[in-house]
Protein backbone atom coordinates (compact mmCIF):
# COMPACT_ATOMS: atom_id res chain seq x y z
CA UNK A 1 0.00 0.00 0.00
CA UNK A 2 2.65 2.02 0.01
CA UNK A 3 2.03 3.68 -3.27
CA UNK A 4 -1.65 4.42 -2.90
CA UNK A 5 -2.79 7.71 -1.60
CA UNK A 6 -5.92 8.78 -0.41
CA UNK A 7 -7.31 12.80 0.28
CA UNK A 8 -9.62 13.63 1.97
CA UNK A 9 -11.20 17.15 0.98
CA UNK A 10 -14.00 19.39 2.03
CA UNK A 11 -13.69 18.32 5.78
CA UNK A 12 -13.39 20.66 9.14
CA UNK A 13 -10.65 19.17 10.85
CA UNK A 14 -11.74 19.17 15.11
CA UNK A 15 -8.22 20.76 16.58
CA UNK A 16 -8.40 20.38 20.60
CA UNK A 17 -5.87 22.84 21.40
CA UNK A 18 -7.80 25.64 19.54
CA UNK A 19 -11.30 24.67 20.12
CA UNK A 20 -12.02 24.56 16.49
CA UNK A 21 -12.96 22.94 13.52
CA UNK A 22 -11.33 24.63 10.46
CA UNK A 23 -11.67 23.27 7.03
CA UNK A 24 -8.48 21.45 5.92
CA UNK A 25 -7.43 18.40 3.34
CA UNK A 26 -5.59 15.42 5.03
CA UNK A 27 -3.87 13.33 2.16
CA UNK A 28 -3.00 9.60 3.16
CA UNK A 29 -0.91 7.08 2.32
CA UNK A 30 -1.29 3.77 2.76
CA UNK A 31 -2.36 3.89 6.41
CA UNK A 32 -0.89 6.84 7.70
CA UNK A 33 -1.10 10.44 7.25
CA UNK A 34 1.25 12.18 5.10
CA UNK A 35 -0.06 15.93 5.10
CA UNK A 36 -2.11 18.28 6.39
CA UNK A 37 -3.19 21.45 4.02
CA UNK A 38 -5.89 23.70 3.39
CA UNK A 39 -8.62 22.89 1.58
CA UNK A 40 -7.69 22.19 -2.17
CA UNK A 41 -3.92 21.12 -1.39
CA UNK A 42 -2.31 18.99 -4.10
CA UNK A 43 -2.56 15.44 -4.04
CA UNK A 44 -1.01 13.36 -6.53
CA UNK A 45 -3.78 12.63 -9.34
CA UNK A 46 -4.22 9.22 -8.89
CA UNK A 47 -5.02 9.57 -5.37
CA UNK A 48 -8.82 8.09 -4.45
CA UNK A 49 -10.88 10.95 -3.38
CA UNK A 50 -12.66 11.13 -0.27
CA UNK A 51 -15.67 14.11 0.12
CA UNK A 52 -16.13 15.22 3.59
CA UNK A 53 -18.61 17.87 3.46
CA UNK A 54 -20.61 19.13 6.30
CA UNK A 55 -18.61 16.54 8.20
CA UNK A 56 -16.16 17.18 10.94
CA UNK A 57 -12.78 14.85 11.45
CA UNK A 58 -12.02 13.91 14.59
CA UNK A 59 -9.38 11.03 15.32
CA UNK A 60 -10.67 7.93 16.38
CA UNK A 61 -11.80 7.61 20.04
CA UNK A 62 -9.19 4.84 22.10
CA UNK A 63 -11.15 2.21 24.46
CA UNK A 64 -8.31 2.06 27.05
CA UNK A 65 -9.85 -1.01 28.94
CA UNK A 66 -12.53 -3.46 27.93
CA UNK A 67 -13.46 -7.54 27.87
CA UNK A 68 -14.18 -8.76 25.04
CA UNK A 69 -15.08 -12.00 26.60
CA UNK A 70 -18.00 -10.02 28.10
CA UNK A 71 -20.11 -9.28 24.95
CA UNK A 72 -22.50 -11.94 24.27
CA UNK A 73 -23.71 -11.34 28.19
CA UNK A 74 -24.88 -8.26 27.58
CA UNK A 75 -28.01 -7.15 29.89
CA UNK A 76 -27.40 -10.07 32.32
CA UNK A 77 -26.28 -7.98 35.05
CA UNK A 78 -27.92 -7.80 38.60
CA UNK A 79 -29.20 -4.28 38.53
CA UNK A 80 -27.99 -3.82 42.08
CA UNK A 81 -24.82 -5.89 42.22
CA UNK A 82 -21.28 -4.32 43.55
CA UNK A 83 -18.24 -5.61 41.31
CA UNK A 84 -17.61 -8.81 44.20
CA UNK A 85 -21.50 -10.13 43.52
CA UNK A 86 -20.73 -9.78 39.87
CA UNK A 87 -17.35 -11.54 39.80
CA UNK A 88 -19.70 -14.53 41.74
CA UNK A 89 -21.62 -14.40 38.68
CA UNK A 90 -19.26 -14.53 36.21
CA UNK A 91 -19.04 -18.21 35.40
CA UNK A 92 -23.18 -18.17 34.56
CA UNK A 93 -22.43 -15.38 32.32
CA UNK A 94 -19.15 -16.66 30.45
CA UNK A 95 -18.99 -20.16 30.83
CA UNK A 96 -18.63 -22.70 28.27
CA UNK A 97 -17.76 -20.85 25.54
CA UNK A 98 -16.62 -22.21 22.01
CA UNK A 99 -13.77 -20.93 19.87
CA UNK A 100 -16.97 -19.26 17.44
CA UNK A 101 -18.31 -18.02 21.15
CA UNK A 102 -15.24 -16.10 21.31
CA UNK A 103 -15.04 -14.79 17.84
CA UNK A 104 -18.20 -13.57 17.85
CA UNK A 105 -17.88 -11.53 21.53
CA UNK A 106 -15.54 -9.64 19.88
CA UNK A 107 -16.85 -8.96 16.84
CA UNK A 108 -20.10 -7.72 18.42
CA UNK A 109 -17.72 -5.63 20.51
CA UNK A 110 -15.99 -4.13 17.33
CA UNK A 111 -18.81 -3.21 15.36
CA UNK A 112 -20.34 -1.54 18.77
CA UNK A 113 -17.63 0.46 19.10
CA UNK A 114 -16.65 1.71 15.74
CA UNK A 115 -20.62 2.81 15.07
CA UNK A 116 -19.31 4.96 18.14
CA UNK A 117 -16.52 6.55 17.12
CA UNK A 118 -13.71 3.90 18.74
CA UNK A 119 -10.83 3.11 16.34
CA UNK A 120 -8.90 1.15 18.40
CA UNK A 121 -9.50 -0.75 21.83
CA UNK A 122 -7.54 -2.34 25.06
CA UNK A 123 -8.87 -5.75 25.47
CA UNK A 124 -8.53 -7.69 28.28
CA UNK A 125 -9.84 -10.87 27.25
CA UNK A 126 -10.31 -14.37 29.83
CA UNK A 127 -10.54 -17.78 29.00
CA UNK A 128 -10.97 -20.79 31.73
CA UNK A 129 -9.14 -22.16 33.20
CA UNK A 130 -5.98 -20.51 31.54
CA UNK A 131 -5.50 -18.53 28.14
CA UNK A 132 -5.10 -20.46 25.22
CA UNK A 133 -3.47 -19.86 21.29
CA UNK A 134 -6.84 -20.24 19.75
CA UNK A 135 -8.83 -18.27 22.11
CA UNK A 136 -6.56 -15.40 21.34
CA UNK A 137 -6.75 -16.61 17.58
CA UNK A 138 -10.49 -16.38 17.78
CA UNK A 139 -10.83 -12.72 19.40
CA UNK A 140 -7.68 -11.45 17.29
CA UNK A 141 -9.67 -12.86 14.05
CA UNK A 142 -12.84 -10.60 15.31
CA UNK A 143 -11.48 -7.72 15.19
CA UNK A 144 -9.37 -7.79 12.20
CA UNK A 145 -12.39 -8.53 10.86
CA UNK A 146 -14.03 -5.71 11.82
CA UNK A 147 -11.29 -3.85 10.51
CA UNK A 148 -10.26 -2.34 14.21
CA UNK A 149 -7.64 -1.75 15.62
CA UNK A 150 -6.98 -3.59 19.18
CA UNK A 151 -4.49 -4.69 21.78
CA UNK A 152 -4.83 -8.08 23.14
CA UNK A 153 -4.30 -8.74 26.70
CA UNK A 154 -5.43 -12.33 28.07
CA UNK A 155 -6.39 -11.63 31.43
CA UNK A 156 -4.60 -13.84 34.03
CA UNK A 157 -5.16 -15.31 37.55
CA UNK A 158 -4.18 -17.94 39.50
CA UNK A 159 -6.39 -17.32 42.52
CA UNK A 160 -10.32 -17.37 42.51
CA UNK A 161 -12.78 -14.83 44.08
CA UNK A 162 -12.74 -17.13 47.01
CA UNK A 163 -9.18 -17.91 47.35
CA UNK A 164 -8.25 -14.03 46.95
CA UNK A 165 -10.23 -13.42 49.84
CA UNK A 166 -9.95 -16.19 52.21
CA UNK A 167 -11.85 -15.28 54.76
CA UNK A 168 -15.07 -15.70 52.83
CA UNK A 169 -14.91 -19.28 51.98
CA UNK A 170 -15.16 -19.16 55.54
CA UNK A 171 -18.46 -18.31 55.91
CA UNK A 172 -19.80 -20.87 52.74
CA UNK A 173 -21.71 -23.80 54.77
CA UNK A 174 -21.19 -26.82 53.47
CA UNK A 175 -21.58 -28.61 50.88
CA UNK A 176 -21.41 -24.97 48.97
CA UNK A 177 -17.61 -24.59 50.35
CA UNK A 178 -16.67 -27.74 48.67
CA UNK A 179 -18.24 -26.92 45.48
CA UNK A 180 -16.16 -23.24 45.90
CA UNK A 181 -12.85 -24.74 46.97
CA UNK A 182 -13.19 -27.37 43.92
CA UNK A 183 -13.37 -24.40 41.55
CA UNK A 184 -9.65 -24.17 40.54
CA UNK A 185 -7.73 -22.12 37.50
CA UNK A 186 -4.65 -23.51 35.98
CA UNK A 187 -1.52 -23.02 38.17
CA UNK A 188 0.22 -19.62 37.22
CA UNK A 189 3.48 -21.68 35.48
CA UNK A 190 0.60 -23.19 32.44
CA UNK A 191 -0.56 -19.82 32.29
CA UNK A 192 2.13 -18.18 31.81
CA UNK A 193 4.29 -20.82 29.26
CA UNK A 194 1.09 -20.96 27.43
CA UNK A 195 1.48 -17.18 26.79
CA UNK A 196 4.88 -17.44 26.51
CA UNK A 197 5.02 -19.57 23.59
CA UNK A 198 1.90 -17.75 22.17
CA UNK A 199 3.87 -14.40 22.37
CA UNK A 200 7.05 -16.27 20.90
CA UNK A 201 4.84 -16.78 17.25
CA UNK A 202 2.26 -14.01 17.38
CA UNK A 203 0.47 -14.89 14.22
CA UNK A 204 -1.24 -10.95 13.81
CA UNK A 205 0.04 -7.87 12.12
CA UNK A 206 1.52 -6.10 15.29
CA UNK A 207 0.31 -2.52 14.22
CA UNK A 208 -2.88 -3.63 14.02
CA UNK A 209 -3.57 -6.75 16.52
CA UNK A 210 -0.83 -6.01 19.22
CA UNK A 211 -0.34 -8.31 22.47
CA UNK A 212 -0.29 -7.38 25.66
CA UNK A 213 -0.54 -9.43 29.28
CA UNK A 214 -3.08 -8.34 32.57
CA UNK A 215 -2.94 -10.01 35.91
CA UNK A 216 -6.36 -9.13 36.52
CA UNK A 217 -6.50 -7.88 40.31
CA UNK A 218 -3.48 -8.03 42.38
CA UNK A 219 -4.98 -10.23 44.96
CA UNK A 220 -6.18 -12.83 42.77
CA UNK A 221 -2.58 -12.83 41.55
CA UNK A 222 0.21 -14.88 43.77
CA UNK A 223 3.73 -12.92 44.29
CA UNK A 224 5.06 -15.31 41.77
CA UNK A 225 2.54 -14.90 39.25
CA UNK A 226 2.39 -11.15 38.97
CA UNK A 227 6.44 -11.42 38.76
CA UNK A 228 6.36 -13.85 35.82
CA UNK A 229 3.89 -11.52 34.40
CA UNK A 230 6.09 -8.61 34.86
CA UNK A 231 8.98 -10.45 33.31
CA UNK A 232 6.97 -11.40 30.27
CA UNK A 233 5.85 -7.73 29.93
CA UNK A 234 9.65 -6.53 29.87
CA UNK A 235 10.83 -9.42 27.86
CA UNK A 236 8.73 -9.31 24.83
CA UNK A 237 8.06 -5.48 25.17
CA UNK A 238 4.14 -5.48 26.06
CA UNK A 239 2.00 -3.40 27.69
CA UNK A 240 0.62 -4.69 30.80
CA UNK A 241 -2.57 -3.37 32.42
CA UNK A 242 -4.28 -4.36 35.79
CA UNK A 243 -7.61 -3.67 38.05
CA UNK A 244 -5.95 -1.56 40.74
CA UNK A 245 -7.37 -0.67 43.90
CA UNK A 246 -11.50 -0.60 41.90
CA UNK A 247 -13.16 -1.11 45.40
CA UNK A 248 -13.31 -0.47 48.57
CA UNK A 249 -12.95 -4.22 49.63
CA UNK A 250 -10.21 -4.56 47.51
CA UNK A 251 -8.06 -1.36 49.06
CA UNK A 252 -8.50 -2.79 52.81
CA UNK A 253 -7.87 -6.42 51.87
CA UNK A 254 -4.48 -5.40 49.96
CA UNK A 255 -3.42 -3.54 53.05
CA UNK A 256 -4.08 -6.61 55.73
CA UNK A 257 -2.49 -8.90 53.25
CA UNK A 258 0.46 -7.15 52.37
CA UNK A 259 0.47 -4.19 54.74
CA UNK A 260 0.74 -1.56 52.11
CA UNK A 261 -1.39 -0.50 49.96
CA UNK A 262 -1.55 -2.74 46.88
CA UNK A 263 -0.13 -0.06 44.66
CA UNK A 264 2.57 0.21 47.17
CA UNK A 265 2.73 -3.43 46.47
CA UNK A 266 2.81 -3.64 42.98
CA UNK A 267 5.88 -1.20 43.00
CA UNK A 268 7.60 -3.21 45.43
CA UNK A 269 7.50 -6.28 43.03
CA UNK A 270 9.16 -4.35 40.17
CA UNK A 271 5.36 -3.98 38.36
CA UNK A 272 5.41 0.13 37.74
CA UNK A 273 6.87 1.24 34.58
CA UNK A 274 5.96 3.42 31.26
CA UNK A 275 4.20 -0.16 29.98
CA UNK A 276 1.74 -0.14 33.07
CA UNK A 277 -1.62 1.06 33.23
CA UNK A 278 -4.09 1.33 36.39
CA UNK A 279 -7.37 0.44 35.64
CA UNK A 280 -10.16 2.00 37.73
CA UNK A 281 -7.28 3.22 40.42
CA UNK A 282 -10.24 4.44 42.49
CA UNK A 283 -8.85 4.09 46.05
CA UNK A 284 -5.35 5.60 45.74
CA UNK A 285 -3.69 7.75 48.19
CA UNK A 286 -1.04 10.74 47.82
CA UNK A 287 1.79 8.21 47.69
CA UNK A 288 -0.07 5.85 45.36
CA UNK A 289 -0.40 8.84 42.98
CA UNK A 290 3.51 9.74 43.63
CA UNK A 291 4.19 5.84 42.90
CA UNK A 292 2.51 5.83 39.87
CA UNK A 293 3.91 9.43 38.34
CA UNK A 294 7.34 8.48 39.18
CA UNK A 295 6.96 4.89 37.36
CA UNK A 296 5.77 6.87 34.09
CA UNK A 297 2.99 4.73 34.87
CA UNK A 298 -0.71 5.33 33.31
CA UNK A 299 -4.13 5.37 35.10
CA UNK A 300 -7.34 4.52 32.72
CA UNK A 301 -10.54 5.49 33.77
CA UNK A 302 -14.22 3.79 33.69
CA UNK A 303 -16.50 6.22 35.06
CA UNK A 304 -19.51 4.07 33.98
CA UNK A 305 -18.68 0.23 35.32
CA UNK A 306 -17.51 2.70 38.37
CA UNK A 307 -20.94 3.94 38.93
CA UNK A 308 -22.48 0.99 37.62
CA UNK A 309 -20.86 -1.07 40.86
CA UNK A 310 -20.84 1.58 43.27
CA UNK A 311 -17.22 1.11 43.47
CA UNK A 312 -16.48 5.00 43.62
CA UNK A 313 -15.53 7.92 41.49
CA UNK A 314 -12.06 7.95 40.55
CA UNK A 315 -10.50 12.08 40.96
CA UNK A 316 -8.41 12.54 38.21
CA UNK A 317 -7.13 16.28 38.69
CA UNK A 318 -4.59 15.25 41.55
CA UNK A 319 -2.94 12.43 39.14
CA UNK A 320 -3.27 15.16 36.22
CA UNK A 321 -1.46 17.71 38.11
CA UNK A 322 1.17 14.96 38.90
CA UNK A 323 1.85 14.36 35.39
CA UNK A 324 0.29 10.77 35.09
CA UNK A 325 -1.24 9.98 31.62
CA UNK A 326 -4.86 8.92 31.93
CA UNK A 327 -6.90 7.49 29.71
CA UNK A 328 -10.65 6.88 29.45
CA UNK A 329 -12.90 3.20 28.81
CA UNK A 330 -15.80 1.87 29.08
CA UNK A 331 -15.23 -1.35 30.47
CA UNK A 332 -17.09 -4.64 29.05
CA UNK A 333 -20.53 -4.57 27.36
CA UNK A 334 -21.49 -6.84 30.87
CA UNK A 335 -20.17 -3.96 33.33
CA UNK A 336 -21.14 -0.88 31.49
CA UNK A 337 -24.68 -2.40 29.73
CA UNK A 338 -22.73 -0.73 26.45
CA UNK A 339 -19.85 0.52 24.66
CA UNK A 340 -19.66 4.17 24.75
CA UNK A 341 -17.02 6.17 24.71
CA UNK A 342 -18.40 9.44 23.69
CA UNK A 343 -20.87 8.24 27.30
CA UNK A 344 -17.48 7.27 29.55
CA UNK A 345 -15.97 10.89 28.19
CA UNK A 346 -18.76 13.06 29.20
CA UNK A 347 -19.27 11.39 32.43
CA UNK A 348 -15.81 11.84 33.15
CA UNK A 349 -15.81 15.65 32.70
CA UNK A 350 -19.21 15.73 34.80
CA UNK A 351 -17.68 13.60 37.64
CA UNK A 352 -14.95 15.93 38.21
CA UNK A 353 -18.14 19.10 38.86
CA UNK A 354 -19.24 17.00 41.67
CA UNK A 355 -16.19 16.42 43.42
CA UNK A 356 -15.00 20.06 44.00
CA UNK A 357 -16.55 22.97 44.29
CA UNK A 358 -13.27 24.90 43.13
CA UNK A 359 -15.03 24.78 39.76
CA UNK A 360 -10.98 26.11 38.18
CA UNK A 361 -10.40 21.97 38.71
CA UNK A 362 -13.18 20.67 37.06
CA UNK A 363 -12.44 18.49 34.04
CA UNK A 364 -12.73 21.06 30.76
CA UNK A 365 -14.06 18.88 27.55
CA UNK A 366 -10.72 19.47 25.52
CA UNK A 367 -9.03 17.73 28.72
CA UNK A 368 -11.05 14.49 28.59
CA UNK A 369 -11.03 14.56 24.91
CA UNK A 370 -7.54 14.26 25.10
CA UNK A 371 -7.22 11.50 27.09
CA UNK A 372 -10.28 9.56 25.27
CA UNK A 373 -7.35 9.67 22.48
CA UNK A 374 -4.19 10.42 22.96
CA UNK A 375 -4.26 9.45 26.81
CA UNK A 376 -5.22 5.99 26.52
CA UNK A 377 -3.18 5.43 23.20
CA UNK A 378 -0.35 6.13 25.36
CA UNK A 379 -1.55 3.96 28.53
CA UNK A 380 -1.24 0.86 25.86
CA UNK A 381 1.80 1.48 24.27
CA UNK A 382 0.54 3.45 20.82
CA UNK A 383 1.24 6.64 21.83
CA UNK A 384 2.55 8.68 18.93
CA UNK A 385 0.96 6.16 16.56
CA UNK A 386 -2.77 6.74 16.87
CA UNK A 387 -5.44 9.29 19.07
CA UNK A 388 -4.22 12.35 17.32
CA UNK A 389 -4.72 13.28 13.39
CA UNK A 390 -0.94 14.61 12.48
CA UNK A 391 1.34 13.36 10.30
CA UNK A 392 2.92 9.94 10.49
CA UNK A 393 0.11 9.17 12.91
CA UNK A 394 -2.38 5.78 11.48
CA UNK A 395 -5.13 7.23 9.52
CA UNK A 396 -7.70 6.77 11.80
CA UNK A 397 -11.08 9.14 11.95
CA UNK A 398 -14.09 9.17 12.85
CA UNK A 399 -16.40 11.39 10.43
CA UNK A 400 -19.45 13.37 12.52
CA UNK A 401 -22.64 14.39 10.35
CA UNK A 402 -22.48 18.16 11.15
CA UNK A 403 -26.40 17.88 10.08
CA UNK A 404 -27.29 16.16 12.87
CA UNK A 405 -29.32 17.34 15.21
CA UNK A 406 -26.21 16.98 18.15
CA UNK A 407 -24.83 19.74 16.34
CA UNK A 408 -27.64 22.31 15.00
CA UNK A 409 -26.87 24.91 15.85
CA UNK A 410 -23.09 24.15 16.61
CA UNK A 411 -20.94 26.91 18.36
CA UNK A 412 -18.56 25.29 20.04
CA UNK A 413 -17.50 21.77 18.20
CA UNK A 414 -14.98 20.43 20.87
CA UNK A 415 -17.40 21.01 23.80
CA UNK A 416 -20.21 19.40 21.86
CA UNK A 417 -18.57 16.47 21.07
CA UNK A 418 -18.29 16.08 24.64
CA UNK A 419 -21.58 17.07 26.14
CA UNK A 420 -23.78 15.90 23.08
CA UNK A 421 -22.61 13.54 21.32
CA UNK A 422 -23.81 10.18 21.97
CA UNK A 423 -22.39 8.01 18.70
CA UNK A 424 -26.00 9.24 16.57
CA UNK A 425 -23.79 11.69 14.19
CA UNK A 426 -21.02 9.23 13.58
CA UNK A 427 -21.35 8.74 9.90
CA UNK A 428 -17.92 6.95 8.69
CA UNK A 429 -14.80 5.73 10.23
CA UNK A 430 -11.57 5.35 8.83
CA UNK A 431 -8.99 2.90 10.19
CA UNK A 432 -5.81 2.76 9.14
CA UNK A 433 -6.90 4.20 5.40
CA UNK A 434 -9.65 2.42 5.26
CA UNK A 435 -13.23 2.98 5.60
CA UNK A 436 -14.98 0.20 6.82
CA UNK A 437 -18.03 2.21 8.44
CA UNK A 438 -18.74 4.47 5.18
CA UNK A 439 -21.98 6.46 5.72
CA UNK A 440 -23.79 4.62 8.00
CA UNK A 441 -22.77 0.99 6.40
CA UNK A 442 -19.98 -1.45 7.52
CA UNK A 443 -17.99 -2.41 5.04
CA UNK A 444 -16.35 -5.24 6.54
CA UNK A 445 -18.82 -7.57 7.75
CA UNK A 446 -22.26 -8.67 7.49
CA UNK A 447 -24.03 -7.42 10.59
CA UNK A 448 -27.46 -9.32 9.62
CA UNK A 449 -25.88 -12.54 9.60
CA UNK A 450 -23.88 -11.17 13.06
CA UNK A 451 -26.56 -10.84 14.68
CA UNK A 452 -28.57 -13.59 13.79
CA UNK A 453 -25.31 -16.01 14.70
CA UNK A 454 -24.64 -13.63 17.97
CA UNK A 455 -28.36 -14.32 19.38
CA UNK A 456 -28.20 -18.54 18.48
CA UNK A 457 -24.79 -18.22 20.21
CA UNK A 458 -26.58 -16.58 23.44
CA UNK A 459 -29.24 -18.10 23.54
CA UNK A 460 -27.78 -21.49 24.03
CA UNK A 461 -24.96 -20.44 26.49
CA UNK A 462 -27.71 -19.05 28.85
CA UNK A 463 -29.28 -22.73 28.31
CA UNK A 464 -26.05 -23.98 28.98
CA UNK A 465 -24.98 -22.14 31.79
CA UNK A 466 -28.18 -22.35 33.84
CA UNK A 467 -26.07 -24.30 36.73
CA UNK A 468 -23.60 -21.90 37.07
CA UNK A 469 -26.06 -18.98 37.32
CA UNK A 470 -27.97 -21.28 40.08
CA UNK A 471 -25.34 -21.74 41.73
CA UNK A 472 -24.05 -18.33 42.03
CA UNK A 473 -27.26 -17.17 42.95
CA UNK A 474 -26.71 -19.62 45.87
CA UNK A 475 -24.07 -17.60 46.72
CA UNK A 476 -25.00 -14.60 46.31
CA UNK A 477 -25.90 -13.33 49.74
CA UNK A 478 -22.61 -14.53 51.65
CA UNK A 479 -20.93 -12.77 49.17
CA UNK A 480 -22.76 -9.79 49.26
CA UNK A 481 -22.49 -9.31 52.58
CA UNK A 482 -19.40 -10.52 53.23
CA UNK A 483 -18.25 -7.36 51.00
CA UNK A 484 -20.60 -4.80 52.31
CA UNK A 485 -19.31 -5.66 56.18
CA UNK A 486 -16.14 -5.18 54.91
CA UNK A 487 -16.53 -1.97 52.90
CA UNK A 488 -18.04 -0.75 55.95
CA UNK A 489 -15.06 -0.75 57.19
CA UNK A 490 -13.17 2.66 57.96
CA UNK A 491 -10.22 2.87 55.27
CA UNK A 492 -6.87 4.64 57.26
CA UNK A 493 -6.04 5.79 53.83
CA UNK A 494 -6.37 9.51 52.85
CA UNK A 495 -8.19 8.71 50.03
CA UNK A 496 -8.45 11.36 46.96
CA UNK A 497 -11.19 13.88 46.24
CA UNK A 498 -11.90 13.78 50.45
CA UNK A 499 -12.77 17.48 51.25
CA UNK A 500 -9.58 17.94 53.20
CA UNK A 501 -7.64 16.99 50.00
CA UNK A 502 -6.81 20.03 48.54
């Protein structure tokens, strides 16, 4: 592709620093930008000709952290479960997948996301009892499908909701404790050769499918097992993501387990670096925050899973003024009912209005535009590759109708993009050069036939996984309030956003 051009003319091209939306022609070539010009710049004559009137270009939108795995569950979530209760519920919702199961959770999570404006995606995909080469195959195959953009990271654990906090199997009567304790995953050394030898022969074009590892949640992670996983990371140069410090329960169990706070922990073990990335990194304290800026590490945030769980509102202006890149998600179509990023973006400018009233640190919308790009490119390992549209950057952008209603009348673009846009005016997206959502259609797939094989696939796992859910519902209350005692807790930690923070 190296010889074929592409121009795009007749555009407004959205510039964040500004504020504005000038009109400008962006030639391409192959899949990157080559030039930026005003309208009616030369462009060599065989070049294919893209009209962008009354449209505005914006670069793609970057899903720093969601599950894949998660898709075909969609709407199966308790409607008043915290993240523990839903972790219990997990194996009714996932279970017994097949290799087409897993090609077709990501593929409904790729064509979700580029009708809304998301280019390219962190992926933090789970298999039981241990990750395997055609699991990854399967989800890789989805999305280059699609035509999106993705990094893979199989999610990893060696220790069960049960076994990462002991005390709770504990207070399982029997025979539901031997059912719990029979519940195993693979021992961390399969999990991680079996990645090992994956990441060895990674059978995907790296600047489009790109690996990456995630030790889910530190406690469900031995010593051992997060330190293999950090080896991997720095050995075959991946990013490496985790859930750090998302609940309450999880923040005070970390500190009687290791008697530090877990990202305390995680630094201790060698974890922090430029490659690592903080998902949720709700309950943090000043030294947390230090730990992580220090690293060059990342924090990615998932305002709606965070509500969704009443897990807590992550404040982002003391890690911002610290100089840690954040990013924004949305978190799995099971945690966050959909896949939204223009929905995570505004929330996350709104949350910051209700946690001061020093109204100078709110969130403005060109800040959490910025990370819904260029923030969480960097937090997996892209940055100066994609989130911005510059030259040598991958030509990906996301087209808005500026005749839809989001924008009539339209005065200020960036801040409407932000507080109105909800994916409706998306009319094409470009990936790497290449349309594959080109007014209104997809061009890479059939979504009739997706949809039809995505609802015969979920139907029959919910058949299938009836037990499970049975089970889990027989569970339900111990582990419910198990967590809330625990939450109840008082946490010693000067946590962020407090009213004596300043």
């Amino acid at each position: 592709m190296a010889d074929h051009f592409t121009i795009i003319r007749n555009g407004r091209l959205v510039d964040l620093r500004r504020r504005e939306a000038a009109p400008a022609d962006i030639l391409i070539e192959g899949d990157r930008i080559l030039s930026i010009g005003q309208a009616g710049m030369d462009a060599p004559a065989a070049a294919h000709v893209i009209d962008a009137s009354d449209r505005a270009m914006m670069p793609g939108l970057v899903n720093g952290h969601v599950h894949g795995h998660g898709t075909l569950a969609k709407g199966m979530v308790g409607d008043r479960w915290p993240l523990e209760l839903f972790l219990n519920a997990m194996p009714g919702m996932t279970g017994h997948r097949t290799l087409e199961d897993k090609y077709l959770n990501g593929l409904v999570a790729a064509v979700e996301m580029i009708r809304k404006g998301c280019t390219t995606c962190y992926d933090l995909f789970f298999e039981f009892p241990m990750p395997s080469r055609d699991g990854l195959a399967a989800l890789g195959k989805a999305y280059q499908d699609a035509g999106m953009r993705a990094v893979i990271a199989p999610m990893l654990a060696d220790k069960t909701l049960y076994q990462a906090y002991p005390d709770l199997i504990d207070n399982v009567p029997e025979p539901l404790r031997a059912q719990v304790i029979a519940f195993q995953l693979a021992p961390y050394q399969a999990s991680a050769d079996a990645l090992e030898t994956i990441y060895e022969d990674w059978s995907f074009d790296r600047e489009m499918i790109r690996p990456a590892i995630a030790p889910t949640i530190p406690l469900h992670c031995s010593d051992e097992f997060l330190v293999r996983c950090r080896d991997l990371a720095r050995d075959y140069d991946l990013p490496l993501q985790t859930h750090l410090a998302e609940t309450k329960t999880q923040a005070i169990l970390g500190l009687r387990k290791y008697g530090r706070t877990l990202t305390a922990h995680l630094d201790a073990l060698g974890m922090l670096g430029p490659h690592f990335s903080a998902a949720h990194a709700i309950w943090l304290d000043r030294d947390d925050l230090a730990r992580l800026s220090d690293n060059g590490a990342s924090m990615v945030h998932a305002p709606v899973s965070n509500m969704r769980f009443g897990s807590g509102l992550a404040h982002l202006r003391p890690a911002l003024d610290r100089g840690i890149n954040v990013g924004i998600a949305t978190d799995a179509a099971n945690s966050s009912d959909q896949l939204n990023m223009f929905e995570s973006t505004r929330l996350a400018a709104l949350i910051s209005r209700v946690q001061t009233h020093d109204f100078q640190q709110w969130l403005g919308a060109d800040e959490v535009l910025h990370m819904a790009t260029v923030g969480s490119s960097r937090a997996m390992g892209l940055g100066g590759k994609v989130g911005e549209i510059a030259p040598g950057f991958k030509a990906d952008i996301v087209f808005l109708d500026l005749g839809h209603i989001n924008y009539v009348p339209c005065h200020d673009l960036v801040t409407q993009i932000v507080f109105t846009e909800n994916g409706g005016a998306v009319d094409s997206v470009m990936i790497g050069g290449r349309m594959v959502l080109d007014r209104g259609r997809l061009t890479t797939i059939d979504e009739k036939k997706l949809r039809r094989d995505a609802s015969a696939a979920a139907e029959r796992l919910f058949a299938v996984n009836v037990p499970a859910r049975s089970f889990a519902r027989d569970l339900q209350s111990i582990v419910g309030h198990f967590c809330r005692n625990l939450a109840c807790e008082h946490y010693h930690v000067q946590r962020l956003g407090m009213p004596h923070e300043s």
